[in-house]
C-alpha atoms as a PDB file:
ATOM      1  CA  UNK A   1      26.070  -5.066  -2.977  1.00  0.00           C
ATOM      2  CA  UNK A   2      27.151  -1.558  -1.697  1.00  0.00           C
ATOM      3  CA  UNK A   3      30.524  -0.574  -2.858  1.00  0.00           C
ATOM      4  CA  UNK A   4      33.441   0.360  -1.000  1.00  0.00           C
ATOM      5  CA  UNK A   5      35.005   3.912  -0.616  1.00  0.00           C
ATOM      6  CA  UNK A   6      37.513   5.743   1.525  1.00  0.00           C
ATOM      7  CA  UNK A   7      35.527   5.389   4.674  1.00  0.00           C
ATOM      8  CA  UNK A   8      36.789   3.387   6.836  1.00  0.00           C
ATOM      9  CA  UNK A   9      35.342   4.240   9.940  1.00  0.00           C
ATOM     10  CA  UNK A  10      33.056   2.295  12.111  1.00  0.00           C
ATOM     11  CA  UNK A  11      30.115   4.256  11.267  1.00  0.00           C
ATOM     12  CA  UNK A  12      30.518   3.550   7.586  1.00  0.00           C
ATOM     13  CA  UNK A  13      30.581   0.258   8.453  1.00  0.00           C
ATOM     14  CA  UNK A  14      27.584   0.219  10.180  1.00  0.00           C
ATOM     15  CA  UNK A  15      25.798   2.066   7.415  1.00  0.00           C
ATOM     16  CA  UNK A  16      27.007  -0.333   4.934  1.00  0.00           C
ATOM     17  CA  UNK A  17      25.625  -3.017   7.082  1.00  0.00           C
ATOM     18  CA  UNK A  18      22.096  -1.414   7.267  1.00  0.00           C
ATOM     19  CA  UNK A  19      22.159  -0.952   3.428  1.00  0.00           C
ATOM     20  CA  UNK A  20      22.757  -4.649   3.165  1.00  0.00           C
ATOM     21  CA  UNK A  21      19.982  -5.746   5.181  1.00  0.00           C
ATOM     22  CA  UNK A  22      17.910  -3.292   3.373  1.00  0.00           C
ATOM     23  CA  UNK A  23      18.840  -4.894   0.212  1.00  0.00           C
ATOM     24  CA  UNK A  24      18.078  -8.843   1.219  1.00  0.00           C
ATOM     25  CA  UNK A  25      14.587  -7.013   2.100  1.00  0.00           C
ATOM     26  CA  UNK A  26      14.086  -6.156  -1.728  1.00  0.00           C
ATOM     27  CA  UNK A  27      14.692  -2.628  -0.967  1.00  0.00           C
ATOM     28  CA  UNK A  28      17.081  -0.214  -3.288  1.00  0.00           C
ATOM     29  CA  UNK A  29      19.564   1.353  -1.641  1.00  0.00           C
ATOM     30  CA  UNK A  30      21.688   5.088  -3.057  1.00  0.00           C
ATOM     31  CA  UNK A  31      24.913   5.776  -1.359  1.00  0.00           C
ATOM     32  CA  UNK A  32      25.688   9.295  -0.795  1.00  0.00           C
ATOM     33  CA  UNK A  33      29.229   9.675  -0.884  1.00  0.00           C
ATOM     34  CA  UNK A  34      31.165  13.096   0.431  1.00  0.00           C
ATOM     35  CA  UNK A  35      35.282  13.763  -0.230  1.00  0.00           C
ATOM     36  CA  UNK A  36      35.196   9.945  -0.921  1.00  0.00           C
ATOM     37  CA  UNK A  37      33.489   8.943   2.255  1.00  0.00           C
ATOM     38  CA  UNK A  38      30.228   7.093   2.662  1.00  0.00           C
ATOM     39  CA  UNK A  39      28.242   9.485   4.650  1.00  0.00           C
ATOM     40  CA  UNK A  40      24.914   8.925   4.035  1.00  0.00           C
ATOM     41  CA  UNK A  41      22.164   6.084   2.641  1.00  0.00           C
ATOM     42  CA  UNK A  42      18.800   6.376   1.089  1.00  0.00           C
ATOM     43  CA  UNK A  43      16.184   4.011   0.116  1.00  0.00           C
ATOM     44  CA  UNK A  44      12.505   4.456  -1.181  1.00  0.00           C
ATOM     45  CA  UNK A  45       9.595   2.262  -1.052  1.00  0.00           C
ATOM     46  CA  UNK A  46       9.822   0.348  -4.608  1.00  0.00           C
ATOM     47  CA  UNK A  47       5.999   0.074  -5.334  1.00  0.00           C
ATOM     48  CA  UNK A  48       5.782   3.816  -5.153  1.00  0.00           C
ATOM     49  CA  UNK A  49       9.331   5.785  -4.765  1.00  0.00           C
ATOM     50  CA  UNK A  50       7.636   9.306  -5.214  1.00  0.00           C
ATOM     51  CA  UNK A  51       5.778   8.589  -1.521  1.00  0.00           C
ATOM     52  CA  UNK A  52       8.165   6.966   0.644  1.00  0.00           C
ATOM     53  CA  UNK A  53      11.723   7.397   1.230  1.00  0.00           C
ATOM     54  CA  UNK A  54      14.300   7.071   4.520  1.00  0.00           C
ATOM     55  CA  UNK A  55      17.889   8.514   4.905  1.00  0.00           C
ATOM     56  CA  UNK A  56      20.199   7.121   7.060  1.00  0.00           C
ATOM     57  CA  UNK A  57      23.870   9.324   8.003  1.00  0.00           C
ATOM     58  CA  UNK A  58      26.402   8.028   9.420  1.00  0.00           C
ATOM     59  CA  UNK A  59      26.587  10.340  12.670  1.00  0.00           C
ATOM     60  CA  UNK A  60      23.198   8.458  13.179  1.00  0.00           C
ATOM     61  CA  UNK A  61      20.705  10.929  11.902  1.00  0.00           C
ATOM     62  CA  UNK A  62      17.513   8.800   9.841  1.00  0.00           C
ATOM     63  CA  UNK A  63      14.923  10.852   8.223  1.00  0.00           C
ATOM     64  CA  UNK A  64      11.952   8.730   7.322  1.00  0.00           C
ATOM     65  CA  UNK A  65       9.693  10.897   4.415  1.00  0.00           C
ATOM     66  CA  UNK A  66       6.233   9.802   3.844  1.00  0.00           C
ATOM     67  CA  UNK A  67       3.375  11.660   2.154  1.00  0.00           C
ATOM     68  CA  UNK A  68      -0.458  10.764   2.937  1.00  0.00           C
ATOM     69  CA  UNK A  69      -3.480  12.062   1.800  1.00  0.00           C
ATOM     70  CA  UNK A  70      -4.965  13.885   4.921  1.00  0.00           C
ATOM     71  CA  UNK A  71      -8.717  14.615   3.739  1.00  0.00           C
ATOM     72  CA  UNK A  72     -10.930  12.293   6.709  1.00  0.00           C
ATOM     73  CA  UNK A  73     -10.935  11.349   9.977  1.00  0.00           C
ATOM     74  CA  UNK A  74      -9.431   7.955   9.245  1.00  0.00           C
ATOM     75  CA  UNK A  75      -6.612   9.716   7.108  1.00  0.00           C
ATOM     76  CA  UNK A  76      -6.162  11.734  10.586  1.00  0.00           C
ATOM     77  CA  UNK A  77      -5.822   8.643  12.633  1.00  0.00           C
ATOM     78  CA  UNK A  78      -3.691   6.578  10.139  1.00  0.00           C
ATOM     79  CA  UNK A  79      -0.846   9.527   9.876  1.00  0.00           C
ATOM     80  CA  UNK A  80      -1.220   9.938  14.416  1.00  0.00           C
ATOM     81  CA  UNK A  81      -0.833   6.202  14.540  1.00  0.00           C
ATOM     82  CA  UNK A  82       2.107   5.279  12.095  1.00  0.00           C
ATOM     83  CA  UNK A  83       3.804   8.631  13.904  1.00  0.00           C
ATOM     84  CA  UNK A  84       3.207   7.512  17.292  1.00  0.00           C
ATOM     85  CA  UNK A  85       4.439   3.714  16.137  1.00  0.00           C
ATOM     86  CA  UNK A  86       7.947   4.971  14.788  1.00  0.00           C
ATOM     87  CA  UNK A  87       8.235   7.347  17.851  1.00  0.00           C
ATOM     88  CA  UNK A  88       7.742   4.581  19.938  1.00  0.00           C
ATOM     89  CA  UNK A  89      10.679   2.200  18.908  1.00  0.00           C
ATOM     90  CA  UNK A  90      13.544   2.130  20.957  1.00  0.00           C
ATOM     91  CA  UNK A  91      16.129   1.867  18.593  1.00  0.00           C
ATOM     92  CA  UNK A  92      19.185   3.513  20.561  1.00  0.00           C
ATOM     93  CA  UNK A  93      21.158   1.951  23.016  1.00  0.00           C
ATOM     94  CA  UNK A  94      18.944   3.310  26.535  1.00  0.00           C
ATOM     95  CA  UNK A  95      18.615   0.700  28.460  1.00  0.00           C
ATOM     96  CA  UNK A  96      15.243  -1.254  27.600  1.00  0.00           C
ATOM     97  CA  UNK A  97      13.983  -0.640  31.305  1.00  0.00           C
ATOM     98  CA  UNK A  98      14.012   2.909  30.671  1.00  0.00           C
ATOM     99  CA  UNK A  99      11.497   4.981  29.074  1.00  0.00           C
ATOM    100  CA  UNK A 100      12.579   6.705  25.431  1.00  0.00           C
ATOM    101  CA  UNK A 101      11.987  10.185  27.200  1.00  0.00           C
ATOM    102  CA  UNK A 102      14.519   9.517  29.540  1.00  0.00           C
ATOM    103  CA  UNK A 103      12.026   9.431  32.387  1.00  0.00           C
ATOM    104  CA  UNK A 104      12.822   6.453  35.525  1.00  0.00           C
ATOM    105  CA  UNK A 105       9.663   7.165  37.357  1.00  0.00           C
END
């Protein structure tokens, strides 16, 4: 359970929210907490912490960290294809008809 601090603002709420459903998912989650305000999360993959890690803020920034080996072809292609996945999400609120770069046409 994340704990409660002097944040009471929406966005702290929403962060709190995303650490919870992080949690039910088996992942650890860190709070980072500024002048008593939740203002940021972080959580690492738990097989291997040192190689994964994201951080979500709560003016909506996420950072997602991961570190690959990039020695082949296939190592190449792995690293373009996860990139091109996360890129890919919509995940704001544009309209779903719309494409992420904002183009109509």
């Amino acid at each position: 359970m994340l704990t409660a601090h002097g944040n009471t603002s929406q966005e702290a709420g929403l962060l709190r929210a995303i650490g919870e459903q992080l949690i039910n998912r088996g992942l650890r989650v860190r709070e980072r907490v500024r002048g008593g305000e939740l203002t940021e999360i972080e959580s690492a993959n738990p097989r291997d912490p040192a190689q994964s890690r994201v951080i979500i803020g709560c003016d909506g920034f996420l950072i997602w960290e991961r570190w690959y080996r990039l020695r082949t072809d296939h190592d190449a292609h792995t690293i373009a294809q996860v990139a091109s996945t996360l890129l890919d999400q919509n995940i704001s609120h544009q309209s779903t008809s719309q494409p992420a770069n904002g183009n109509s046409s």
